[in-house]
C-alpha atoms as a PDB file:
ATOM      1  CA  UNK A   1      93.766  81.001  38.087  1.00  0.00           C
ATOM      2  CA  UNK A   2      96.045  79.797  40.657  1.00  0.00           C
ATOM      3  CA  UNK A   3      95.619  76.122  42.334  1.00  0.00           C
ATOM      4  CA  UNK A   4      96.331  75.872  46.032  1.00  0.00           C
ATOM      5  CA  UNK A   5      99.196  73.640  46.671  1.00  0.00           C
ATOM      6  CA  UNK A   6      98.724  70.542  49.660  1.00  0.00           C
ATOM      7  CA  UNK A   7     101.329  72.595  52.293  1.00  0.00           C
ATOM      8  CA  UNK A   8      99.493  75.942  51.965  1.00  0.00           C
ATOM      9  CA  UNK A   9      95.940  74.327  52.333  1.00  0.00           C
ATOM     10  CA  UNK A  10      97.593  72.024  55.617  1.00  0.00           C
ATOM     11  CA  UNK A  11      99.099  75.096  57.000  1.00  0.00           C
ATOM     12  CA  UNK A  12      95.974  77.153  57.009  1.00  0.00           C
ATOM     13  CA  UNK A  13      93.680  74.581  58.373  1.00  0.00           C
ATOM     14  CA  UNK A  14      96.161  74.192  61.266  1.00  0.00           C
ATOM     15  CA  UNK A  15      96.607  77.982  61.787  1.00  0.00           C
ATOM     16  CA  UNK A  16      92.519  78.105  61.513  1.00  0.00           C
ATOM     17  CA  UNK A  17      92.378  74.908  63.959  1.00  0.00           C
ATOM     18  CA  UNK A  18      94.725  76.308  66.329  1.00  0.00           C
ATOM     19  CA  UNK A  19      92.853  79.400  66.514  1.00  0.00           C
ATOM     20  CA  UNK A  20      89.104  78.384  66.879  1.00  0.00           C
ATOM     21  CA  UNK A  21      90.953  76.162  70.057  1.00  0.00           C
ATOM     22  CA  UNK A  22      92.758  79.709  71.361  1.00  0.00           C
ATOM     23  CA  UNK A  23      90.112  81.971  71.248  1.00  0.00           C
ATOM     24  CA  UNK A  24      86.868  79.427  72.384  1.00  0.00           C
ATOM     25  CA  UNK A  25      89.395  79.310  75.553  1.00  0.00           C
ATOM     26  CA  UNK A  26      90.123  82.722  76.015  1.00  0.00           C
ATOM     27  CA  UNK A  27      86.351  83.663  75.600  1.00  0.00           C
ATOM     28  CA  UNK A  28      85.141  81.299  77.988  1.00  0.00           C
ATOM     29  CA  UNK A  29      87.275  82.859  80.863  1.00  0.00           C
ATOM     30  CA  UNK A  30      84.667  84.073  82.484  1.00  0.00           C
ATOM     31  CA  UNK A  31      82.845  80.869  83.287  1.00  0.00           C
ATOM     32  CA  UNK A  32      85.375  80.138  85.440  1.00  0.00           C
ATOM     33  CA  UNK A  33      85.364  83.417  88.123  1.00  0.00           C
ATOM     34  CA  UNK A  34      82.728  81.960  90.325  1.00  0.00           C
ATOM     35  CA  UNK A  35      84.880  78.346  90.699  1.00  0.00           C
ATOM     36  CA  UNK A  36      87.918  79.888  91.126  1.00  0.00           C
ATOM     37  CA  UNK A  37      86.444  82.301  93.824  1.00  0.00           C
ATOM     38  CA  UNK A  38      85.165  79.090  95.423  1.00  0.00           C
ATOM     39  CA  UNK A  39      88.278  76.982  95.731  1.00  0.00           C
ATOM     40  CA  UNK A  40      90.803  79.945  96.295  1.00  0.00           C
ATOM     41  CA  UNK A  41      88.409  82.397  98.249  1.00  0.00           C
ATOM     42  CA  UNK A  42      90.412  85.212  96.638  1.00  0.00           C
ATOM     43  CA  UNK A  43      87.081  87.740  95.496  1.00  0.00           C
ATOM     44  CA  UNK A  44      85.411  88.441  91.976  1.00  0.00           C
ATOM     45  CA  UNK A  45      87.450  91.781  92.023  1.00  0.00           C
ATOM     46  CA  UNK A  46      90.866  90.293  92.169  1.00  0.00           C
ATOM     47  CA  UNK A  47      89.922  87.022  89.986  1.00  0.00           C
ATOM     48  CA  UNK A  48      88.828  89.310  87.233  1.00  0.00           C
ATOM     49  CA  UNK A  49      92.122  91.663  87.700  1.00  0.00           C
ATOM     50  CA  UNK A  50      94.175  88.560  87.078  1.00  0.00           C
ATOM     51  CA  UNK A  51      91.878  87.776  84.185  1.00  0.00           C
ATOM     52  CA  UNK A  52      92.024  91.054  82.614  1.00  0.00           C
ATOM     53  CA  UNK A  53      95.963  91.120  83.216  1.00  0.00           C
ATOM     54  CA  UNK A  54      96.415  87.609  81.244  1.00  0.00           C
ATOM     55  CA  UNK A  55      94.142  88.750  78.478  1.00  0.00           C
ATOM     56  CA  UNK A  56      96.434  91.790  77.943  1.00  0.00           C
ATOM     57  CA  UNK A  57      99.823  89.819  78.685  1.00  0.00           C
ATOM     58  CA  UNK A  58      98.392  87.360  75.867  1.00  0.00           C
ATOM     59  CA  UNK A  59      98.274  90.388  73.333  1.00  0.00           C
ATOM     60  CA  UNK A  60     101.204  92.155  74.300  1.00  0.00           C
ATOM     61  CA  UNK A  61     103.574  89.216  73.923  1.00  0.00           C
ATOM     62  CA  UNK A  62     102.716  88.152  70.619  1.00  0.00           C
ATOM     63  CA  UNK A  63     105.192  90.262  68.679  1.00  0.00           C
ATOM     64  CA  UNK A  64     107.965  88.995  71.118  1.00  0.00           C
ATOM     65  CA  UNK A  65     106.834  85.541  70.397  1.00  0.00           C
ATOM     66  CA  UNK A  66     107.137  85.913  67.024  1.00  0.00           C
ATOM     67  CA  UNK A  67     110.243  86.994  66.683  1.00  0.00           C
ATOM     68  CA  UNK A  68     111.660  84.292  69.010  1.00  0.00           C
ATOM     69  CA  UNK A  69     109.723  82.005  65.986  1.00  0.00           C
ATOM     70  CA  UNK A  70     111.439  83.827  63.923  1.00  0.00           C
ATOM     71  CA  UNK A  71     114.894  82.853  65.299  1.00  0.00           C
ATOM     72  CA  UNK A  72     114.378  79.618  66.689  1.00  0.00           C
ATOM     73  CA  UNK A  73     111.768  78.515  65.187  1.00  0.00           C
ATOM     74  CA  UNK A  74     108.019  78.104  65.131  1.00  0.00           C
ATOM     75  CA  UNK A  75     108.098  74.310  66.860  1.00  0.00           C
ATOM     76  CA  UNK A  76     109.993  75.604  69.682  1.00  0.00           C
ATOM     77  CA  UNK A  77     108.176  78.611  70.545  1.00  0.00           C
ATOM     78  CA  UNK A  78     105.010  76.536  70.036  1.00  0.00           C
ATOM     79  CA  UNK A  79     105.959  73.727  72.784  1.00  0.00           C
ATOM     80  CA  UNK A  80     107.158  76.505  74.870  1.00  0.00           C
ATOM     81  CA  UNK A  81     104.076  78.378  75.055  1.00  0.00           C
ATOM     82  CA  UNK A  82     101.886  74.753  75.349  1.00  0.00           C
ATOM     83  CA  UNK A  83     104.576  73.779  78.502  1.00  0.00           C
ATOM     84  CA  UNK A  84     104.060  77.907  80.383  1.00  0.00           C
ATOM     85  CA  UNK A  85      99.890  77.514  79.482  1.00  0.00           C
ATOM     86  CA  UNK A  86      99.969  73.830  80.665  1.00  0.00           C
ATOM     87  CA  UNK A  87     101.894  75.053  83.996  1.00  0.00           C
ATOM     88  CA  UNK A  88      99.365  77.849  84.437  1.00  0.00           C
ATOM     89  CA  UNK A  89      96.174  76.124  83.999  1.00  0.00           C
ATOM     90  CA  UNK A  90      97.661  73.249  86.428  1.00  0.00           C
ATOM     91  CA  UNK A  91      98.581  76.211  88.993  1.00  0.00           C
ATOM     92  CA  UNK A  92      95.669  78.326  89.004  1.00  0.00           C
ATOM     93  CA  UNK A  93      93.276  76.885  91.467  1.00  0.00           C
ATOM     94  CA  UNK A  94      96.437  75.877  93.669  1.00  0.00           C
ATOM     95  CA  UNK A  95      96.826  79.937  94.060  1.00  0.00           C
ATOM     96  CA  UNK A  96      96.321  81.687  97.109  1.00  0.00           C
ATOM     97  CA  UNK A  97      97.287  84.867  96.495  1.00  0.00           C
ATOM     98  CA  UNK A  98      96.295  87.229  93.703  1.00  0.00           C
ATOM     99  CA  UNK A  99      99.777  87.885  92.820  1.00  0.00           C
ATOM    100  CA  UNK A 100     100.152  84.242  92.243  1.00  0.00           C
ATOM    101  CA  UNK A 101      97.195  84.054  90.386  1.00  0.00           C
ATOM    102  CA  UNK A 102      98.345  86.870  88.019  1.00  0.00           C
ATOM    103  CA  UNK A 103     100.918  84.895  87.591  1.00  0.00           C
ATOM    104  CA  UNK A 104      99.627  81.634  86.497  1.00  0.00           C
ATOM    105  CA  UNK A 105      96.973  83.178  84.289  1.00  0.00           C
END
């Protein structure tokens, strides 16, 4: 039987760690459609578009990301991401368009 060394029992807790954090925000999007309507008046319909359109730009660029890890390495891309999603959250309720939401989510 094989033991588990210390790095591959560290790096799996992270991963794990890193994605209860990912997906608990992700899931809870939708508790946030009724404030965001309220402080940028922009409609359910076109909240929910820019929801929907984050959820599937969050999918879609995972392979790209992972390649860029790949090159550059895994710290980079990770502070990368944490400065765009930092950025983004700090943006959204400052949007008053839904274009500008799309693009902050």
């Amino acid at each position: 039987m094989r033991t588990w060394s210390k790095p591959a029992v560290v790096v799996t807790l992270s991963a794990a760690a890193i994605l209860m954090v990912t997906m608990g925000a992700r899931q809870s999007l939708g508790l946030f459609v009724s404030p965001l309507n309220t402080s940028t008046g922009l409609g359910i319909t076109t909240i929910s578009f820019a929801l929907a359109v984050g959820q599937f730009m969050w999918g879609a660029i995972q392979p790209v990301a992972g390649a860029v890890a790949d090159r550059y390495g895994p710290g980079k891309v990770l502070v990368a991401g944490l400065i765009v999603l930092s950025l983004g959250t700090a943006l959204t309720p400052l949007m008053t368009s839904g274009f500008g939401l799309v693009i902050a989510l």
